[in-house]
Protein backbone atom coordinates (compact mmCIF):
# COMPACT_ATOMS: atom_id res chain seq x y z
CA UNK A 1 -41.32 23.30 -22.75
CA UNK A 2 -39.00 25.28 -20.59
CA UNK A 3 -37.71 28.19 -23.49
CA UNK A 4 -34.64 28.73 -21.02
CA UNK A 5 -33.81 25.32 -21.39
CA UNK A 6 -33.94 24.73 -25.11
CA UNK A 7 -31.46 27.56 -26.33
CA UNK A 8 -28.84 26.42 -23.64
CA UNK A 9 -28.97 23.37 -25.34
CA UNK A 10 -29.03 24.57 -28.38
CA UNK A 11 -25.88 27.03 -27.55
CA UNK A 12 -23.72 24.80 -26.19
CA UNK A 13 -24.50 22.02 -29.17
CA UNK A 14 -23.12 24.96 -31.50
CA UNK A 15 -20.35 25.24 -28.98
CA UNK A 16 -19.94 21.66 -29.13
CA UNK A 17 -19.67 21.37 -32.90
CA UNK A 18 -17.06 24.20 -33.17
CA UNK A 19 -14.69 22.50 -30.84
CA UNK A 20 -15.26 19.15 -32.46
CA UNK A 21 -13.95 21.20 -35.62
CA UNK A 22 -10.77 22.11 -33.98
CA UNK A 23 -10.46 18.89 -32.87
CA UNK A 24 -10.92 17.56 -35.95
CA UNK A 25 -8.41 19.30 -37.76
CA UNK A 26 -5.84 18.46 -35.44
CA UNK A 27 -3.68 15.67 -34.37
CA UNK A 28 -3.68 13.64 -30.83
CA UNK A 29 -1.90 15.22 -28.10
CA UNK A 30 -2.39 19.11 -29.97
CA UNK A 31 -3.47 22.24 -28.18
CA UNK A 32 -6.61 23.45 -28.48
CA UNK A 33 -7.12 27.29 -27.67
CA UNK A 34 -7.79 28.50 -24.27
CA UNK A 35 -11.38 28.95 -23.51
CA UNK A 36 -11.17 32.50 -23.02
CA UNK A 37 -9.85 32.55 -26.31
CA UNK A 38 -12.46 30.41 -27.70
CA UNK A 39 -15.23 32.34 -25.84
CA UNK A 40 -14.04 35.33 -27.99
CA UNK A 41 -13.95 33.45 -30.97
CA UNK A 42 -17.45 31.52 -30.92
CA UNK A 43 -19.26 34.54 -29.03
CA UNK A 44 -20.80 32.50 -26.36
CA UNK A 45 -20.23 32.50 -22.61
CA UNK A 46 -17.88 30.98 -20.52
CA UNK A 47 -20.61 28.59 -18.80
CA UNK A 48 -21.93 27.50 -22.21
CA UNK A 49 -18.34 26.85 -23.35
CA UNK A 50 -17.71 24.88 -20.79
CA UNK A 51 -20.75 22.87 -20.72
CA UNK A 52 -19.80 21.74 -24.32
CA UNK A 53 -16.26 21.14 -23.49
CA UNK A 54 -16.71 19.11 -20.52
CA UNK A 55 -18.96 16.85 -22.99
CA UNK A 56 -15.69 16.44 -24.73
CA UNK A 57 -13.75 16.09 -22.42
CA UNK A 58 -16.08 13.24 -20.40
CA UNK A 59 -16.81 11.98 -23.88
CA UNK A 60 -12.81 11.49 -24.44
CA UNK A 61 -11.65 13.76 -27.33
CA UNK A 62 -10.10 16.64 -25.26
CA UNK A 63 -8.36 16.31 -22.30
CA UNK A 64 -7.75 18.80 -19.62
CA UNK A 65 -3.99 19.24 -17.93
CA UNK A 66 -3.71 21.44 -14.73
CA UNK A 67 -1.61 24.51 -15.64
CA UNK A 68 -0.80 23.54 -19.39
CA UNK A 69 -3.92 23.74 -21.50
CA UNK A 70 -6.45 21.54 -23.23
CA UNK A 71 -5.28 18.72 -25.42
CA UNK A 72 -6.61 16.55 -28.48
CA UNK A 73 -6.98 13.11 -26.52
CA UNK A 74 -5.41 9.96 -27.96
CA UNK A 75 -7.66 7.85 -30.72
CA UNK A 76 -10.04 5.90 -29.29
CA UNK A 77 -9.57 2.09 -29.98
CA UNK A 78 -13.07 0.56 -31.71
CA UNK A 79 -14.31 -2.85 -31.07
CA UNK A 80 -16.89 -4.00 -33.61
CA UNK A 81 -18.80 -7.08 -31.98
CA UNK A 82 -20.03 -8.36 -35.22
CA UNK A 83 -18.16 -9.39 -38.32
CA UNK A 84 -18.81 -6.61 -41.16
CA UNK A 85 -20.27 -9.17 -43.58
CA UNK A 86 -23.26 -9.78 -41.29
CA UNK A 87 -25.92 -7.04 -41.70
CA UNK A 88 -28.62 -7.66 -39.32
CA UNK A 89 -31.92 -5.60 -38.93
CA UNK A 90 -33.05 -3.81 -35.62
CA UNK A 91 -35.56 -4.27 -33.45
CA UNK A 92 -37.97 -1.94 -32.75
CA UNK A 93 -39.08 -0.27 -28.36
CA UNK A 94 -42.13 -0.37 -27.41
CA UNK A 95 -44.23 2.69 -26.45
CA UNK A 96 -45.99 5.45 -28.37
CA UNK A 97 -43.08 7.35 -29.55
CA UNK A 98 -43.39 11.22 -30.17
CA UNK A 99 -41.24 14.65 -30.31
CA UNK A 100 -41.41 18.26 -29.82
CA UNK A 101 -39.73 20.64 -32.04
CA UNK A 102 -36.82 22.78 -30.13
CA UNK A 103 -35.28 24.06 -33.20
CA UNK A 104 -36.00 23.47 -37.12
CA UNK A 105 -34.53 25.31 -39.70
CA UNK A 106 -32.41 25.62 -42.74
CA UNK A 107 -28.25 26.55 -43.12
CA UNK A 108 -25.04 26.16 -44.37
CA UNK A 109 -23.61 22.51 -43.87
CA UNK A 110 -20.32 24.25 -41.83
CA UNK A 111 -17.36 22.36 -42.18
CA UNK A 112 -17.54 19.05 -40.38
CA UNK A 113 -21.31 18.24 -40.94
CA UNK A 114 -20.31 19.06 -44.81
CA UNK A 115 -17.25 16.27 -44.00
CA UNK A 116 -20.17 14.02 -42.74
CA UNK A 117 -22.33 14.58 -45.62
CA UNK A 118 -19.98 14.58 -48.36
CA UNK A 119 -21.14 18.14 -49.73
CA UNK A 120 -19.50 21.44 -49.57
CA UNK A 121 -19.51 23.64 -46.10
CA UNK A 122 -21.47 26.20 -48.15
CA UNK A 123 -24.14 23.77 -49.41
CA UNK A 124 -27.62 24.24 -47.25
CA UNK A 125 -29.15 21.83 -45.21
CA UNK A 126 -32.03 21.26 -42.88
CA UNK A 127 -30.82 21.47 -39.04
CA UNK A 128 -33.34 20.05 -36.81
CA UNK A 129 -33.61 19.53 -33.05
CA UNK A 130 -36.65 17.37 -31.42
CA UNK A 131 -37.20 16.25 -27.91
CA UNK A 132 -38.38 12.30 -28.75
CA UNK A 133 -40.97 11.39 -26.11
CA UNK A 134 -42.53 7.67 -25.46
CA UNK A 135 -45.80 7.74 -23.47
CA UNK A 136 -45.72 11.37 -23.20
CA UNK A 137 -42.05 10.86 -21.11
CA UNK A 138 -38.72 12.96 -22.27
CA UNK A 139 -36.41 10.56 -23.39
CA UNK A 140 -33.93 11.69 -26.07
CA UNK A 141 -32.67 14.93 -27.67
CA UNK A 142 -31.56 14.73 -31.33
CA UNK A 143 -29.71 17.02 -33.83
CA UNK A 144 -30.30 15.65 -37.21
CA UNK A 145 -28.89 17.29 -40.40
CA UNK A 146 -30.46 16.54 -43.89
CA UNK A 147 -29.53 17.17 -46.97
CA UNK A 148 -31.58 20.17 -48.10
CA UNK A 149 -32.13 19.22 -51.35
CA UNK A 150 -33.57 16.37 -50.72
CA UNK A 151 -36.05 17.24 -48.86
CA UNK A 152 -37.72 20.44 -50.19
CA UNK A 153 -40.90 21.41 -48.19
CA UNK A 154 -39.98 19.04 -45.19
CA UNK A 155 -42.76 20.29 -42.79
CA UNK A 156 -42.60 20.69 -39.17
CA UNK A 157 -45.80 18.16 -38.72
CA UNK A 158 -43.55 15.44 -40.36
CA UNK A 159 -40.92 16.23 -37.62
CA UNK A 160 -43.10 15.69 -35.04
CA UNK A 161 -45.80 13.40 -36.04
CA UNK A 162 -45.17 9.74 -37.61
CA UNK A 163 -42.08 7.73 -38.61
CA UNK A 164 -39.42 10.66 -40.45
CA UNK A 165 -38.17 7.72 -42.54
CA UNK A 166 -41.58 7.10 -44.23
CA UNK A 167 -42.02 10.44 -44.67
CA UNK A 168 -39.06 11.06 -46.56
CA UNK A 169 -39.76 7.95 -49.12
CA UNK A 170 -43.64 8.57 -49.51
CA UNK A 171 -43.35 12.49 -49.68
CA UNK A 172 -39.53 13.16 -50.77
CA UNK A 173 -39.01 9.84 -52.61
CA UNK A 174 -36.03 9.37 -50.34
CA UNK A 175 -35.17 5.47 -49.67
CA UNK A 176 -33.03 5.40 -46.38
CA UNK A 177 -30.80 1.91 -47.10
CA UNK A 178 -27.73 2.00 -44.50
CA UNK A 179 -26.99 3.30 -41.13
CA UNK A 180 -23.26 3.22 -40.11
CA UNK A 181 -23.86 4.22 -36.23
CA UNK A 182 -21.42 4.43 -33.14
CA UNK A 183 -22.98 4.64 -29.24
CA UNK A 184 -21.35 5.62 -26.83
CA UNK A 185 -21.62 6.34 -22.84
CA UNK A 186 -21.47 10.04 -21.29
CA UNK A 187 -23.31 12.15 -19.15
CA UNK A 188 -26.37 14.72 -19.71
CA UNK A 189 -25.50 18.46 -19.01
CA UNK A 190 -27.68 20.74 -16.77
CA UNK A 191 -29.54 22.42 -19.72
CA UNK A 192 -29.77 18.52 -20.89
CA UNK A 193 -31.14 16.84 -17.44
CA UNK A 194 -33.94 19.82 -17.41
CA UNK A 195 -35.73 19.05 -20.55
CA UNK A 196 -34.77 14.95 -20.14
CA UNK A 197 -36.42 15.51 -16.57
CA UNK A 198 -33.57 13.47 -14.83
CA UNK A 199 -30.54 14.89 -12.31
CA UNK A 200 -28.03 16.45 -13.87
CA UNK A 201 -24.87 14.11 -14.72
CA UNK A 202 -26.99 11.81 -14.88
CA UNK A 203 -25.94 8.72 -17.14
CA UNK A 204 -26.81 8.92 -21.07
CA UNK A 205 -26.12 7.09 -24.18
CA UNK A 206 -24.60 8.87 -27.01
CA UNK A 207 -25.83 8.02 -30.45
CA UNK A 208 -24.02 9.21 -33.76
CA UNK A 209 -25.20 8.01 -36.93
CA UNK A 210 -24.56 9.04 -40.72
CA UNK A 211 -27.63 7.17 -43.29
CA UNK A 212 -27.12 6.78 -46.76
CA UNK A 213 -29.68 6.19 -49.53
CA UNK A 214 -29.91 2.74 -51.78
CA UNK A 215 -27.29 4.88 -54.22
CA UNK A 216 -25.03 4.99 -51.35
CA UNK A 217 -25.22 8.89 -51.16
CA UNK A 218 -25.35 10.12 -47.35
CA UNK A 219 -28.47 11.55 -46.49
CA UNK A 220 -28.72 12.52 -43.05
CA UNK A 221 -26.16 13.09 -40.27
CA UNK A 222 -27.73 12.47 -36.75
CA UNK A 223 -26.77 12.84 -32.89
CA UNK A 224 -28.79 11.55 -30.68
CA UNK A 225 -28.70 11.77 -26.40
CA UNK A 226 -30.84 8.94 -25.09
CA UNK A 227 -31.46 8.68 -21.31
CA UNK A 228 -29.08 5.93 -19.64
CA UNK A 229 -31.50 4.79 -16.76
CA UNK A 230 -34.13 3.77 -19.85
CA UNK A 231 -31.67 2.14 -22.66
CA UNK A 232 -29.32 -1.03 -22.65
CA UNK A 233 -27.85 -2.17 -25.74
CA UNK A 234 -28.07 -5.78 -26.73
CA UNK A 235 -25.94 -7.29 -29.45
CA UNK A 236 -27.92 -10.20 -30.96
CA UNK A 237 -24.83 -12.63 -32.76
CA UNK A 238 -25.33 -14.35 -35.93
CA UNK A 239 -23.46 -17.61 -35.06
CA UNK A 240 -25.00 -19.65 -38.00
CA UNK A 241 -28.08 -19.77 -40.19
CA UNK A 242 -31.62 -18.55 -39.20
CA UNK A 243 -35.03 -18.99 -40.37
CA UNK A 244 -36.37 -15.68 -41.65
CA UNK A 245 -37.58 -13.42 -38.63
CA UNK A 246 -41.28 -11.82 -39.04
CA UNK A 247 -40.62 -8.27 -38.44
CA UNK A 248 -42.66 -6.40 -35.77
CA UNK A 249 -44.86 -3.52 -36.84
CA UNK A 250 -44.61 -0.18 -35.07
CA UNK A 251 -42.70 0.91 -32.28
CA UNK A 252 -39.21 2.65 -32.21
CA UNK A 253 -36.01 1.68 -31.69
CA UNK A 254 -33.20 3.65 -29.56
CA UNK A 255 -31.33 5.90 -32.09
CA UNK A 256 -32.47 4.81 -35.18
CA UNK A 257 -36.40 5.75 -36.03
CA UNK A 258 -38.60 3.39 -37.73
CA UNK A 259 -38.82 3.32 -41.38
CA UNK A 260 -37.43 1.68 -44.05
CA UNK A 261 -35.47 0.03 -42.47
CA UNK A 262 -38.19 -1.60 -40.13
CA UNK A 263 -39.12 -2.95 -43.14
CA UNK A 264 -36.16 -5.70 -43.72
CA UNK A 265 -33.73 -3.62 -45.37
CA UNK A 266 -30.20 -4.32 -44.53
CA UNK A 267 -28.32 -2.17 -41.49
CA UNK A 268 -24.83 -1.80 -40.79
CA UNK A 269 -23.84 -0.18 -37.50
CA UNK A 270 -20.27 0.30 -36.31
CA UNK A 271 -21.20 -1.41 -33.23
CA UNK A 272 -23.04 -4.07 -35.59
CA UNK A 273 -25.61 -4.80 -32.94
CA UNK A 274 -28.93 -4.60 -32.25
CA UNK A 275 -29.96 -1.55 -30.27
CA UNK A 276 -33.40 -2.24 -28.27
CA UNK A 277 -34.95 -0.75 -25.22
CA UNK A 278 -33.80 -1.42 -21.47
CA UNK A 279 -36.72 -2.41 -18.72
């Protein structure tokens, strides 16, 4: 694992979450502050903060004008393809998923993950980010965010070896129910394409996911950057009734890891389609 690598990821995805703060808080078509400004402010360099801004910017929240400043961009209009009375279960990717720790450790929820969460921005939770690899392959960076008390003693071996879902509901007694989940398309950074292995700008999916238990309390907040020249996303219609599916055992599927709810249980994504592996 390239050390180098890791941390500028891991600098610019604070960057990143900072901004999306600010952005947050304002309305479409406000100013945000100048990046020397913010530089000061979030104590990180000008190449990191740009990095994380031009995610934004690519990703459509900000947008740039020559001479004037950077700008909230306007809402983005959502398209669901699928009713929201169907739920419809997922899928799972083949290969022999696995992931590498970059970063796991435990801190305040911050304002917008505490937003995401429903807890206060003082509360503590567990931050983790994992390189997922299939076949030994890089594949996907995630930055999940659990709910520390839920998960007292969460181990780094659960992290990286098995299906997190079973984990938490064998070990923490934590019953994953309910994914609401948006994808979108971007681009990977430089600090991004070196531990994905691919060129940088290369093209990326952008998973963002927030899973609640069967009380409806959220547990886990989760971004995910899959590679684009490995993924497609499928949308499989419900366009009248079915005989019941046998679910496959195993496997993975793109942005949402196997668990509970491989197991039948209900999923509603704000795409409400199923996400499945490309050729």
């Amino acid at each position: 694992m390239d050390a180098d690598a890791s941390g500028a990821v891991l600098k610019r995805e604070r960057a990143r979450d900072a901004v999306l703060e600010l952005i947050e808080s304002r309305r479409p078509g406000d100013a945000i502050p100048s990046e020397r400004s913010l530089c000061v402010t979030l104590g990180v360099s000008r190449p990191t903060l740009r990095a994380a801004i031009d995610e934004l910017v690519a990703s459509g929240l900000l947008v740039r004008e020559h001479g004037r400043g950077m700008f909230v961009a306007p809402e983005k209009i959502t398209q669901e393809l699928v009713s929201a009375d169907l739920a419809l279960t997922v899928p799972q990717a083949a290969g022999a998923w696995s992931s590498r720790l970059l970063e796991f450790t435990t801190l305040q929820a911050g304002a917008r993950v505490g937003r995401k969460l429903r807890m206060s921005p003082a509360a503590e939770i567990v931050y983790v980010a994992r390189l997922r690899l299939v076949d030994g392959a890089p594949m996907a960076i995630e930055h999940l965010h659990i709910r520390a008390e839920l998960v007292p003693g969460l181990s780094a071996q659960e992290l990286e070896n098995g299906d997190l879902y079973e984990h938490l509901r064998e070990r923490h007694d934590v019953h994953v129910h309910e994914a609401v989940q948006a994808i979108e398309p971007t681009v990977v950074t430089r600090a991004e394409a070196r531990l994905l292995d691919v060129p940088e700008l290369s093209p990326a999916l952008l998973f963002e996911r927030l899973t609640s238990d069967t009380t409806g309390c959220p547990v886990e907040y989760v971004h995910s950057l899959y590679r684009g020249d490995r993924y497609r996303i499928v949308s499989r219609l419900a366009l009248g009734p079915a005989a019941a599916v046998e679910h496959l055992e195993g496997g993975h599927h793109p942005g949402i890891p196997p668990g509970d709810f491989a197991q039948g249980d209900p999923i509603t994504s704000s795409t409400r389609g199923d996400i499945q592996s490309g050729d």
